[in-house]
PDB file of N, CA and C in Angstrom:
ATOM      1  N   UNK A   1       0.854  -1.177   0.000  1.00  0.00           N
ATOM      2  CA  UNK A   1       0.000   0.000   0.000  1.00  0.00           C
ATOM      3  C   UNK A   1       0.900   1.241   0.000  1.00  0.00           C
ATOM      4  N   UNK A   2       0.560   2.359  -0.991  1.00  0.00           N
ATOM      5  CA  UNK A   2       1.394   3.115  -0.741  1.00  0.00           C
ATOM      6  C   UNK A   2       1.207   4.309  -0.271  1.00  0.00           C
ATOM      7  N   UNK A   3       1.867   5.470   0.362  1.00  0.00           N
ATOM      8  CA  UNK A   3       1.449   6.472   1.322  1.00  0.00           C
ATOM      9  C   UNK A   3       0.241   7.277   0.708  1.00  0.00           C
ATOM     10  N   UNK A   4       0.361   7.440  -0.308  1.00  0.00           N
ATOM     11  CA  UNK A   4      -1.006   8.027  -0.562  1.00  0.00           C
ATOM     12  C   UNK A   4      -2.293   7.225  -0.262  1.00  0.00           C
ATOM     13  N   UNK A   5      -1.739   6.064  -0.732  1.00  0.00           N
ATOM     14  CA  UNK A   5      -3.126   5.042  -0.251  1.00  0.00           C
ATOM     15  C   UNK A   5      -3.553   5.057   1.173  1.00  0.00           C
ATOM     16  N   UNK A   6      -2.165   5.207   2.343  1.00  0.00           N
ATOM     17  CA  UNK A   6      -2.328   4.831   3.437  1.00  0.00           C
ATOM     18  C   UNK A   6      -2.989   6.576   4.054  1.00  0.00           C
ATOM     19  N   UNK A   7      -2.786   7.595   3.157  1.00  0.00           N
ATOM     20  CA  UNK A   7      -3.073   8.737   4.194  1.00  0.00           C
ATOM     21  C   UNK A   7      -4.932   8.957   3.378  1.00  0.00           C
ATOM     22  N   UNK A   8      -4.988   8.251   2.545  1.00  0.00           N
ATOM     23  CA  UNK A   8      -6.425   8.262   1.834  1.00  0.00           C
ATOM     24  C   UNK A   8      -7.314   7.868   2.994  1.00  0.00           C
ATOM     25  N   UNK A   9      -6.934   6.065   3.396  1.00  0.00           N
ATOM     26  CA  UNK A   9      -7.810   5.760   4.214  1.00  0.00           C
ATOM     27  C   UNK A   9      -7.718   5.971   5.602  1.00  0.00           C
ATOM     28  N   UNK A  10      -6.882   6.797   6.065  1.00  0.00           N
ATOM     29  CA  UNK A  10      -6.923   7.489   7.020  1.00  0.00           C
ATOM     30  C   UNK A  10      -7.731   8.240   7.418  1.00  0.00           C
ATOM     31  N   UNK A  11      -7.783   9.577   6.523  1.00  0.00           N
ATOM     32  CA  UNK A  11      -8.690  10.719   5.774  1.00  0.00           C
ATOM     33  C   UNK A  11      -9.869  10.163   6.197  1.00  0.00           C
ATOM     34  N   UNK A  12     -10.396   8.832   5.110  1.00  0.00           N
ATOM     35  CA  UNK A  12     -11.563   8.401   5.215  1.00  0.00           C
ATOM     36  C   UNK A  12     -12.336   7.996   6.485  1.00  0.00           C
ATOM     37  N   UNK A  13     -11.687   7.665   7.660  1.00  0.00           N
ATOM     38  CA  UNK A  13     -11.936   7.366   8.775  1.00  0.00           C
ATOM     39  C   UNK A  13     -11.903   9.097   9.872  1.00  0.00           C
ATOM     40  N   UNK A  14     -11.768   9.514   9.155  1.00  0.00           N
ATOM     41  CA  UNK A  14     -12.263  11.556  10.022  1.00  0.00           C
ATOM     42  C   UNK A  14     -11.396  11.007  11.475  1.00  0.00           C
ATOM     43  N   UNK A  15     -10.084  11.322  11.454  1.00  0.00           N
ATOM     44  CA  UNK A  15      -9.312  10.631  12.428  1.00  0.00           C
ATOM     45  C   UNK A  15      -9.473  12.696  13.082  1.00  0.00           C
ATOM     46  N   UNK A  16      -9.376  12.594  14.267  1.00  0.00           N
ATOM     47  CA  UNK A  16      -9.039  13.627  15.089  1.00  0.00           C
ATOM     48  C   UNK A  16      -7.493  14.170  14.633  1.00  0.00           C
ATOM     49  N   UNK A  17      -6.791  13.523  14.818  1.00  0.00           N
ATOM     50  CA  UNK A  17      -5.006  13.395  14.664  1.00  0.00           C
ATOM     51  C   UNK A  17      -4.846  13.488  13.365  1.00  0.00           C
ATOM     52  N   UNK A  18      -5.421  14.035  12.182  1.00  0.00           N
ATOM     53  CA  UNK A  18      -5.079  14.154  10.602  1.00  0.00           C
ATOM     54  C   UNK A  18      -4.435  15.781  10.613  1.00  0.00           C
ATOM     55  N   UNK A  19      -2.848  15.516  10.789  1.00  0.00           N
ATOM     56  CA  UNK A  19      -2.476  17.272  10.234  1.00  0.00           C
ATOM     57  C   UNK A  19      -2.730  18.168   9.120  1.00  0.00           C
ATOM     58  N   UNK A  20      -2.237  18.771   9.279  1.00  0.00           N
ATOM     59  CA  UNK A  20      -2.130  19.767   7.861  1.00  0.00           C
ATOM     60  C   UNK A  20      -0.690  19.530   7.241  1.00  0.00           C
ATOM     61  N   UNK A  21      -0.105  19.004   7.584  1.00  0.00           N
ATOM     62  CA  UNK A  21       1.400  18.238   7.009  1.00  0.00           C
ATOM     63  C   UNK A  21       0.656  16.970   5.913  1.00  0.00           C
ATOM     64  N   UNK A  22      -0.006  16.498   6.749  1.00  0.00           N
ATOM     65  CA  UNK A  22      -0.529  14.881   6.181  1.00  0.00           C
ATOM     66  C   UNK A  22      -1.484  15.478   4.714  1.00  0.00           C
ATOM     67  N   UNK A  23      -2.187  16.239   5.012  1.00  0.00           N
ATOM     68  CA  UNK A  23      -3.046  16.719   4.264  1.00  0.00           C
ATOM     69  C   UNK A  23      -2.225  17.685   3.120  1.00  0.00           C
ATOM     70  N   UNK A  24      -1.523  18.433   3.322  1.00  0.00           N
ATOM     71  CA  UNK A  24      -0.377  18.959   2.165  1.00  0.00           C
ATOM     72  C   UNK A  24       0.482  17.912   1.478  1.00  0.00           C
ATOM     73  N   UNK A  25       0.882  16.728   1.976  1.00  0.00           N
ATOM     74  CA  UNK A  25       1.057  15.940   1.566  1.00  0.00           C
ATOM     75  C   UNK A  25       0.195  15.356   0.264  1.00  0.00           C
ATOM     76  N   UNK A  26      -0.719  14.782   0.617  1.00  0.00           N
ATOM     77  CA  UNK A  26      -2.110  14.018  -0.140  1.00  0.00           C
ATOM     78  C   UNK A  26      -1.885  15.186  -0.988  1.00  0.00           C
ATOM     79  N   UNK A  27      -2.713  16.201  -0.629  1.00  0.00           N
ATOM     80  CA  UNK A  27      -2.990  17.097  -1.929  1.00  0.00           C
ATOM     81  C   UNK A  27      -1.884  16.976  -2.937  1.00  0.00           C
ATOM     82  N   UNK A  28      -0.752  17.137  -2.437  1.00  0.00           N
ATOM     83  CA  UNK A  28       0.524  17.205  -3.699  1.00  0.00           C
ATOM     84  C   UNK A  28       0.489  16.033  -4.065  1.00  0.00           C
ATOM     85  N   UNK A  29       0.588  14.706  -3.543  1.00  0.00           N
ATOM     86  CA  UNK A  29       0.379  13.744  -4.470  1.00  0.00           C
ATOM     87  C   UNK A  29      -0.963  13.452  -5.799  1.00  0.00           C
ATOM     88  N   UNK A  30      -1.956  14.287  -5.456  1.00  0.00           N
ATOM     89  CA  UNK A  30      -3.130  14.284  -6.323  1.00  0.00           C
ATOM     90  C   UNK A  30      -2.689  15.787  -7.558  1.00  0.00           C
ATOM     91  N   UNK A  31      -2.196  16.383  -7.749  1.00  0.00           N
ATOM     92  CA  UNK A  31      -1.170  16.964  -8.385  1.00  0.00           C
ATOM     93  C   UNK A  31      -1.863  18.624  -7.771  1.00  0.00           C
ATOM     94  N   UNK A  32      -2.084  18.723  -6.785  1.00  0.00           N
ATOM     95  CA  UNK A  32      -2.367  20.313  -6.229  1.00  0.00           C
ATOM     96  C   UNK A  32      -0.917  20.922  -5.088  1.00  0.00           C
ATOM     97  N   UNK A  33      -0.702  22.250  -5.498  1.00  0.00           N
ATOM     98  CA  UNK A  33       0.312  22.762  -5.151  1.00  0.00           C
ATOM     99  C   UNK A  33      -0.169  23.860  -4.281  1.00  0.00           C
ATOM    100  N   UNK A  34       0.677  23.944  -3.207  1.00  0.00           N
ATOM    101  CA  UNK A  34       0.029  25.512  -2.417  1.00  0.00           C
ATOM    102  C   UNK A  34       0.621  26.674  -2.507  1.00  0.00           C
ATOM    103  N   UNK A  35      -0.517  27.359  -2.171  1.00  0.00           N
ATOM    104  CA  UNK A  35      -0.060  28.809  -2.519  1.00  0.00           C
ATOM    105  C   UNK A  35      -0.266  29.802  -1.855  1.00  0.00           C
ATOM    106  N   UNK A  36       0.286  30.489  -1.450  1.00  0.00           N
ATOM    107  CA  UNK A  36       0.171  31.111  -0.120  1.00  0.00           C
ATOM    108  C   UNK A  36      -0.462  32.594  -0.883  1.00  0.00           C
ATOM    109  N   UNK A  37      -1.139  33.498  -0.482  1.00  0.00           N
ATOM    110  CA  UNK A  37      -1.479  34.715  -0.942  1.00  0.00           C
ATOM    111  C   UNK A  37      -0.450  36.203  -0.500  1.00  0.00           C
ATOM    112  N   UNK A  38      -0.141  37.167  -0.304  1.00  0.00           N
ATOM    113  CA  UNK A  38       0.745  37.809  -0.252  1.00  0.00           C
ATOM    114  C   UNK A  38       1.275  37.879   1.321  1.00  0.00           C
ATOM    115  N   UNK A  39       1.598  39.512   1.635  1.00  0.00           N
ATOM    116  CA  UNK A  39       2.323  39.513   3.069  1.00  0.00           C
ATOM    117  C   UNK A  39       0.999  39.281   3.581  1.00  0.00           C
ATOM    118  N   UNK A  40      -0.209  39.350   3.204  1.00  0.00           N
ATOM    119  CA  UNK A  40      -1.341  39.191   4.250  1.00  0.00           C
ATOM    120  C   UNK A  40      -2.290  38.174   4.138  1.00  0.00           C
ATOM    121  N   UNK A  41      -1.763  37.305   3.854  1.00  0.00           N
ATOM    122  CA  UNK A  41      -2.391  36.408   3.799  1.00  0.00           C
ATOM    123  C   UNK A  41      -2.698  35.308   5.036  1.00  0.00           C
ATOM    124  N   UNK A  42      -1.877  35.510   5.691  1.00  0.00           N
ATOM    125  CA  UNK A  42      -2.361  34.668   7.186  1.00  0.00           C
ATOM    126  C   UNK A  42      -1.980  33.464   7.367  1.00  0.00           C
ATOM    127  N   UNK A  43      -3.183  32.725   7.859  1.00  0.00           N
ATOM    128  CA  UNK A  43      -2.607  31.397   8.067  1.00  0.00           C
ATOM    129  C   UNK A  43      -3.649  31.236   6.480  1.00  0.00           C
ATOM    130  N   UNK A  44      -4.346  31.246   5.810  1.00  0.00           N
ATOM    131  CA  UNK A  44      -5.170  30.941   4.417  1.00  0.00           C
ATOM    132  C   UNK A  44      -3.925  30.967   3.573  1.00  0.00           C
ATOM    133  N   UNK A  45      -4.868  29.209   3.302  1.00  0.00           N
ATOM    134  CA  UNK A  45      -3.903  28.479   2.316  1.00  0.00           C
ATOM    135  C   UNK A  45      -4.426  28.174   0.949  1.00  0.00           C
ATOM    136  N   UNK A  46      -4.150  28.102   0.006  1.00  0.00           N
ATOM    137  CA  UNK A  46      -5.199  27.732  -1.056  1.00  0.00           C
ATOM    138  C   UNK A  46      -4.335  27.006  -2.260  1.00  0.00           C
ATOM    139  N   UNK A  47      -4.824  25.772  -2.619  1.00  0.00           N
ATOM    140  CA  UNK A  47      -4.225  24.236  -2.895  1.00  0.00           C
ATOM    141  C   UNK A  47      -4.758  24.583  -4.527  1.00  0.00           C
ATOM    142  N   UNK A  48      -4.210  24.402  -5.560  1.00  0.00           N
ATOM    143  CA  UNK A  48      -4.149  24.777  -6.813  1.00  0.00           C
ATOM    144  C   UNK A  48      -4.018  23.576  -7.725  1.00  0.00           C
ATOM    145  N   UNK A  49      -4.942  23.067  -8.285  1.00  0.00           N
ATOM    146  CA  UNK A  49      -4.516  21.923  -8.931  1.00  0.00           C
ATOM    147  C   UNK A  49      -3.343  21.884 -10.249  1.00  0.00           C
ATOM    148  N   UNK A  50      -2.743  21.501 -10.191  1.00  0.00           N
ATOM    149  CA  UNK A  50      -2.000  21.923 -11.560  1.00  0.00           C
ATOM    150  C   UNK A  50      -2.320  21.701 -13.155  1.00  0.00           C
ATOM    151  N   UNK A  51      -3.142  21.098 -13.306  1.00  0.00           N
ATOM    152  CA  UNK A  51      -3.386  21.044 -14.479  1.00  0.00           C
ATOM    153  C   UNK A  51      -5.190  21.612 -14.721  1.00  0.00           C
ATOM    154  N   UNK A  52      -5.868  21.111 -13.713  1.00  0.00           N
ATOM    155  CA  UNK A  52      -7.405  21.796 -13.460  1.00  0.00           C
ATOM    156  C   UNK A  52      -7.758  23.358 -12.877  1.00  0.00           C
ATOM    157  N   UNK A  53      -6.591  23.538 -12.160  1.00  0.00           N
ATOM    158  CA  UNK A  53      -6.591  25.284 -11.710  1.00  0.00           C
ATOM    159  C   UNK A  53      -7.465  24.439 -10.528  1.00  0.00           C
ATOM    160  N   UNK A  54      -8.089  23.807 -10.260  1.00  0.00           N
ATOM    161  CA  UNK A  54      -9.325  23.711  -9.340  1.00  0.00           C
ATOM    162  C   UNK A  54      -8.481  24.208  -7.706  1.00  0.00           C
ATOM    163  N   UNK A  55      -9.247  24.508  -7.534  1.00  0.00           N
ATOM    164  CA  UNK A  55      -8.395  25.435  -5.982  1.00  0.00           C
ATOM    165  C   UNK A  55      -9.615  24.811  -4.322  1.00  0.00           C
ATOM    166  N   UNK A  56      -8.443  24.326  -3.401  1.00  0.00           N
ATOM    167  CA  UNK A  56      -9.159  24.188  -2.216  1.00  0.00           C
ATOM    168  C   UNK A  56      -8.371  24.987  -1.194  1.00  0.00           C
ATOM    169  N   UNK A  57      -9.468  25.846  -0.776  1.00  0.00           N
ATOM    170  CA  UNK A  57      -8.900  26.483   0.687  1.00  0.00           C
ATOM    171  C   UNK A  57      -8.855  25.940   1.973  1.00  0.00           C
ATOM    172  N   UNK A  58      -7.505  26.045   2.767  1.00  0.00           N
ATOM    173  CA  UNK A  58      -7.797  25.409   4.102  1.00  0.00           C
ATOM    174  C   UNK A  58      -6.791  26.517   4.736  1.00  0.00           C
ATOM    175  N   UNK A  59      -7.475  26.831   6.274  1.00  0.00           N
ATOM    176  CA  UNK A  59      -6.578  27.521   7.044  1.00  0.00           C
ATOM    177  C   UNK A  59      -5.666  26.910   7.999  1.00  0.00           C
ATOM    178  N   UNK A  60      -4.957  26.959   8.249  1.00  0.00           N
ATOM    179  CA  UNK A  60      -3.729  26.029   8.718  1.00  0.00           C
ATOM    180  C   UNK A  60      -3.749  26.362   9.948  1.00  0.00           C
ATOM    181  N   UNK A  61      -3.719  25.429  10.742  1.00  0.00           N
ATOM    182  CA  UNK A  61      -4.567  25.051  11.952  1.00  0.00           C
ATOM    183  C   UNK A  61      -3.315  25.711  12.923  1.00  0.00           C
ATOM    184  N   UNK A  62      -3.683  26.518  14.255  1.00  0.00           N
ATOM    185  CA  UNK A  62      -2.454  26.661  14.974  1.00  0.00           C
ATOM    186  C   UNK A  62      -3.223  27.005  16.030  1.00  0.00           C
ATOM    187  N   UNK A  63      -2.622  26.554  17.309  1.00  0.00           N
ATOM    188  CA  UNK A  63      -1.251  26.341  17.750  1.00  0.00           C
ATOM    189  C   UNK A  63      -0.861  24.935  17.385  1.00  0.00           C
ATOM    190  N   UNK A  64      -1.848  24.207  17.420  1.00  0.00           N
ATOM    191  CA  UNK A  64      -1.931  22.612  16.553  1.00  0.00           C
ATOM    192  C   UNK A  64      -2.003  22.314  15.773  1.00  0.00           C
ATOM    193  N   UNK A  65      -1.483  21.691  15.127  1.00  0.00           N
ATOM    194  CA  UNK A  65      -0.942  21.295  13.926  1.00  0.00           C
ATOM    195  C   UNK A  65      -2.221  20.291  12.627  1.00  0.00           C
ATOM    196  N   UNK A  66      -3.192  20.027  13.859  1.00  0.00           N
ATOM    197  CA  UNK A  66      -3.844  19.388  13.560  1.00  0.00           C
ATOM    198  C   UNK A  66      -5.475  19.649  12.409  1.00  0.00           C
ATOM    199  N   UNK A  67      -6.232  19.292  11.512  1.00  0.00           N
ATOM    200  CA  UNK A  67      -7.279  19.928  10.944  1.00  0.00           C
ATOM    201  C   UNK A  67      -8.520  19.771  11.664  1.00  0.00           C
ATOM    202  N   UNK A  68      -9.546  20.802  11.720  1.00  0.00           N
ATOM    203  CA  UNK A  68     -10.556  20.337  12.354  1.00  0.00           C
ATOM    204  C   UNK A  68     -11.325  19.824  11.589  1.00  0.00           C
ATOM    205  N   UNK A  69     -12.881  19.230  12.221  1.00  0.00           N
ATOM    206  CA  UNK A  69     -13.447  18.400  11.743  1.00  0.00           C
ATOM    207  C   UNK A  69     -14.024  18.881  10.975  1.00  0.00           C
ATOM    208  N   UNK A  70     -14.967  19.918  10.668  1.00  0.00           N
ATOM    209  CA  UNK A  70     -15.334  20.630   9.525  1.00  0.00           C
ATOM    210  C   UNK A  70     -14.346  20.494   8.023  1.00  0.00           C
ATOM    211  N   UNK A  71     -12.794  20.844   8.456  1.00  0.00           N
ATOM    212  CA  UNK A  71     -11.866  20.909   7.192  1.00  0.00           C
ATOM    213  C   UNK A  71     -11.517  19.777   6.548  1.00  0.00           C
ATOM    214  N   UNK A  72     -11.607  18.392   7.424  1.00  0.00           N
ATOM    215  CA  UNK A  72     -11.351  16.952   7.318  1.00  0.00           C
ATOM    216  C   UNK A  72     -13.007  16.749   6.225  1.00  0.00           C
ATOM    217  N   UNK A  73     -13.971  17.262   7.045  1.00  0.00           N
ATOM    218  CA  UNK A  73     -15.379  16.808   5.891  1.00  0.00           C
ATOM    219  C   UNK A  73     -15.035  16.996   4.368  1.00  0.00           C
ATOM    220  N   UNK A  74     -14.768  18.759   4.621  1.00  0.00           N
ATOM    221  CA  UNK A  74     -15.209  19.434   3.214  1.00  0.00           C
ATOM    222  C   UNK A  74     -13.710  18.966   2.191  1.00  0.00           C
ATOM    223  N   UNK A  75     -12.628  18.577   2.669  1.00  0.00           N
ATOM    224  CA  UNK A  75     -11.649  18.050   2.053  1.00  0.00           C
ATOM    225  C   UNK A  75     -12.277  16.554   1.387  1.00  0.00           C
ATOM    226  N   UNK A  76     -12.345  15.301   2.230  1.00  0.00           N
ATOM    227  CA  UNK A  76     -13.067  14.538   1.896  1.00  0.00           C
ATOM    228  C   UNK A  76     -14.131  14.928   0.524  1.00  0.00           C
ATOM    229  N   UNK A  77     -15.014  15.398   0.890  1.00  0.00           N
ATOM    230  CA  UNK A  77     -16.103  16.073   0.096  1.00  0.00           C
ATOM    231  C   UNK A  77     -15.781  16.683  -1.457  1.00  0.00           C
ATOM    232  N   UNK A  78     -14.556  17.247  -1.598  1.00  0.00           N
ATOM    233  CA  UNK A  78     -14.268  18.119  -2.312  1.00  0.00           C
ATOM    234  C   UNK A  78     -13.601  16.705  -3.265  1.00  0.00           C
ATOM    235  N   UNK A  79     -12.265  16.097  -2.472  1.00  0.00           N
ATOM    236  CA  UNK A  79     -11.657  15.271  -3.329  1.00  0.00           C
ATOM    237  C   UNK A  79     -12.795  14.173  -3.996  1.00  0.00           C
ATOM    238  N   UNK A  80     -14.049  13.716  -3.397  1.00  0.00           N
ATOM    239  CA  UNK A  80     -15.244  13.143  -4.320  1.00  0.00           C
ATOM    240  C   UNK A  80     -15.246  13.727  -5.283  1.00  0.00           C
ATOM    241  N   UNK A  81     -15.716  15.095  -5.102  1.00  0.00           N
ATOM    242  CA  UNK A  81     -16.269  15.650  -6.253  1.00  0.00           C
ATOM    243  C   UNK A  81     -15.351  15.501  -7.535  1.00  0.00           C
ATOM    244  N   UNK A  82     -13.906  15.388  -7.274  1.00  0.00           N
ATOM    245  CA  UNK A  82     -12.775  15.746  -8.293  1.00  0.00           C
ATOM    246  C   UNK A  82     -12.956  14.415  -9.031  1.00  0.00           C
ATOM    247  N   UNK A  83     -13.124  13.462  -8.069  1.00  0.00           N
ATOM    248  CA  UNK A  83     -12.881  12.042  -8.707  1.00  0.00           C
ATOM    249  C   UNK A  83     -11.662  11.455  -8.264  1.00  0.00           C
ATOM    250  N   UNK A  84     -11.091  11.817  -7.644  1.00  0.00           N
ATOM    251  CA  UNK A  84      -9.716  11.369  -6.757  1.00  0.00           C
ATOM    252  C   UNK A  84      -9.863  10.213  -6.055  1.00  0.00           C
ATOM    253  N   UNK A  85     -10.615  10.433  -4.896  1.00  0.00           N
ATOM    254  CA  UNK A  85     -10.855   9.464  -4.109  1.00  0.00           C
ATOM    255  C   UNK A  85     -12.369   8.564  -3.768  1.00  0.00           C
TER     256      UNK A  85
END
């Protein structure tokens, strides 16, 4: 099984403990790149597909590293829609 496979069904199980490392990960393996917006852009992150432009926003979770459960849904949710997962 390979890490994308293994952080897929991870994902799929809405684990509490899913970072935003793990999740920048996945995305770049599905071919989306991040992109940060200028000096003011914050913690807003926004994931760029490379060949679809298709764009997912996530704010990068702090002081923990971790995503909340809302961002774990609509990620899930979103990669359906693409046909990814």
């Amino acid at each position: 099984m390979s890490k994308r496979d293994k952080l897929v069904k991870k994902l799929l199980t809405r684990p509490r403990d899913f970072t935003y490392d793990e999740a920048k990960t996945l995305l770049s393996q599905f071919g989306y790149k991040e992109e940060k917006g200028g000096r003011t852009s914050g913690s807003r992150v926004a994931f760029v597909h490379i060949k679809t432009k298709h764009i997912i926003r996530l704010h990068k979770p702090h002081p923990q590293n971790y995503l909340r459960m809302y961002q774990r849904d609509e990620l899930i949710q979103t990669l359906r829609n693409q046909g990814v997962i």
